[in-house]
Protein backbone atom coordinates (compact mmCIF):
# COMPACT_ATOMS: atom_id res chain seq x y z
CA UNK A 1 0.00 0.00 0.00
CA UNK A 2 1.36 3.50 -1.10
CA UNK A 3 1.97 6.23 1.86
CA UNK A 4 -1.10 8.12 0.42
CA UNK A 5 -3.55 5.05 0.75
CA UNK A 6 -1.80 4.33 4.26
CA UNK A 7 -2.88 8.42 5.31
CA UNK A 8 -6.59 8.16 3.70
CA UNK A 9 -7.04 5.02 5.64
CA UNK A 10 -5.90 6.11 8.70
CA UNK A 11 -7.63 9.00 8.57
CA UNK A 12 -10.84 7.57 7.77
CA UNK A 13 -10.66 5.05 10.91
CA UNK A 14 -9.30 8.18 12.88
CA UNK A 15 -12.63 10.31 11.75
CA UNK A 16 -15.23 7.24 12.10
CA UNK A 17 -13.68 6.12 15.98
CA UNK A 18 -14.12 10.01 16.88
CA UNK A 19 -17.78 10.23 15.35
CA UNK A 20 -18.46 6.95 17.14
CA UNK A 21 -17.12 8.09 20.38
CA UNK A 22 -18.52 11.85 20.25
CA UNK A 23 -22.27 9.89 19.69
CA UNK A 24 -21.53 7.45 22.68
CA UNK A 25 -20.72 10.61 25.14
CA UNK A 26 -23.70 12.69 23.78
CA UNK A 27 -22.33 15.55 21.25
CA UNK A 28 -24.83 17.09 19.57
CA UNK A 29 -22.96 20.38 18.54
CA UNK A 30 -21.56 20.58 15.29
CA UNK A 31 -19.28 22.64 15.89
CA UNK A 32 -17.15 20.14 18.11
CA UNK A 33 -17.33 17.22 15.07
CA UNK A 34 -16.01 19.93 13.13
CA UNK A 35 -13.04 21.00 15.57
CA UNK A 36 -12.12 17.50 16.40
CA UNK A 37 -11.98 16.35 12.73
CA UNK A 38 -10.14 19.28 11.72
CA UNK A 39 -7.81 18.56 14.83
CA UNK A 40 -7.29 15.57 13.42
CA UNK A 41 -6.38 16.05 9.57
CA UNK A 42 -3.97 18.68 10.52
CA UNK A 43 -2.00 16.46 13.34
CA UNK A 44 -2.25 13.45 10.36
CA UNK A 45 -1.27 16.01 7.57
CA UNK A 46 1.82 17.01 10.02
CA UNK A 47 2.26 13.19 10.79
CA UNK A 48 2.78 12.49 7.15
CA UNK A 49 4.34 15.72 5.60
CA UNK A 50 7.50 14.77 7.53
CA UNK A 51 7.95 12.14 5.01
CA UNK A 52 6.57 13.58 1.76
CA UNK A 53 7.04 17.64 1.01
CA UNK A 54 4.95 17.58 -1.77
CA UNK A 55 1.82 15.99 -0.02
CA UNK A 56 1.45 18.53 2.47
CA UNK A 57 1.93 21.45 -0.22
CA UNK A 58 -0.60 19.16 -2.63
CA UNK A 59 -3.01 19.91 0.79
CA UNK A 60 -2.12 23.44 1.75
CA UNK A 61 -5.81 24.42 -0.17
CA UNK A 62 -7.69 22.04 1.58
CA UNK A 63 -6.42 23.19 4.81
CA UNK A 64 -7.16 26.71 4.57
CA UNK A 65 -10.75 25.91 3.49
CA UNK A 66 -10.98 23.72 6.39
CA UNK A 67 -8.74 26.67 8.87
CA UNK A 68 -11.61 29.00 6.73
CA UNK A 69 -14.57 26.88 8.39
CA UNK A 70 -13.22 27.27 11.35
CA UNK A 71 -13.21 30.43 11.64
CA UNK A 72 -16.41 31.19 10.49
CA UNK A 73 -17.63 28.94 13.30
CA UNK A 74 -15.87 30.88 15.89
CA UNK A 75 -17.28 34.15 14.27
CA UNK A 76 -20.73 32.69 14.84
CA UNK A 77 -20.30 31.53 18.52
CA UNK A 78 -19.00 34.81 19.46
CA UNK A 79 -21.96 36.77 17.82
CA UNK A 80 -24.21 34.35 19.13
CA UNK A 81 -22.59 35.17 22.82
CA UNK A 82 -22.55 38.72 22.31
CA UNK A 83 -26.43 39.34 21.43
């Protein structure tokens, strides 16, 4: 198995364990699937850039979409605390 196939697997086991867990402990905010997953693919994007530049520039994009989400959920929890 190639090192890509190795990080999409992993990642996918990573993200459905999590999901599974959150559900079992009673989550029901989105926003905390959405900070945990994105916790996760950057620590595994870290994990596997050591050994492959090009993977982690090939991802830069997706990361800022997912850096972009994040902030827009943080945007919306503080003007949801402020009115």
């Amino acid at each position: 198995m190639r090192l890509i196939e190795k990080y999409i697997f992993t990642y996918a086991l990573a993200i459905l364990l999590s999901g599974l867990l959150l559900i079992g402990i009673g989550v029901q905010q989105i926003e905390i699937y959405y900070a945990v997953y994105l916790i996760k693919f950057l620590v595994a994007t870290e994990l596997i850039a050591s050994f492959r530049k090009s993977l982690e520039r090939n991802l830069r994009p997706l990361i800022l979409v997912f850096l972009a989400g994040f902030l827009y959920t943080v945007i919306e929890r503080i003007i949801q605390i402020l009115t």
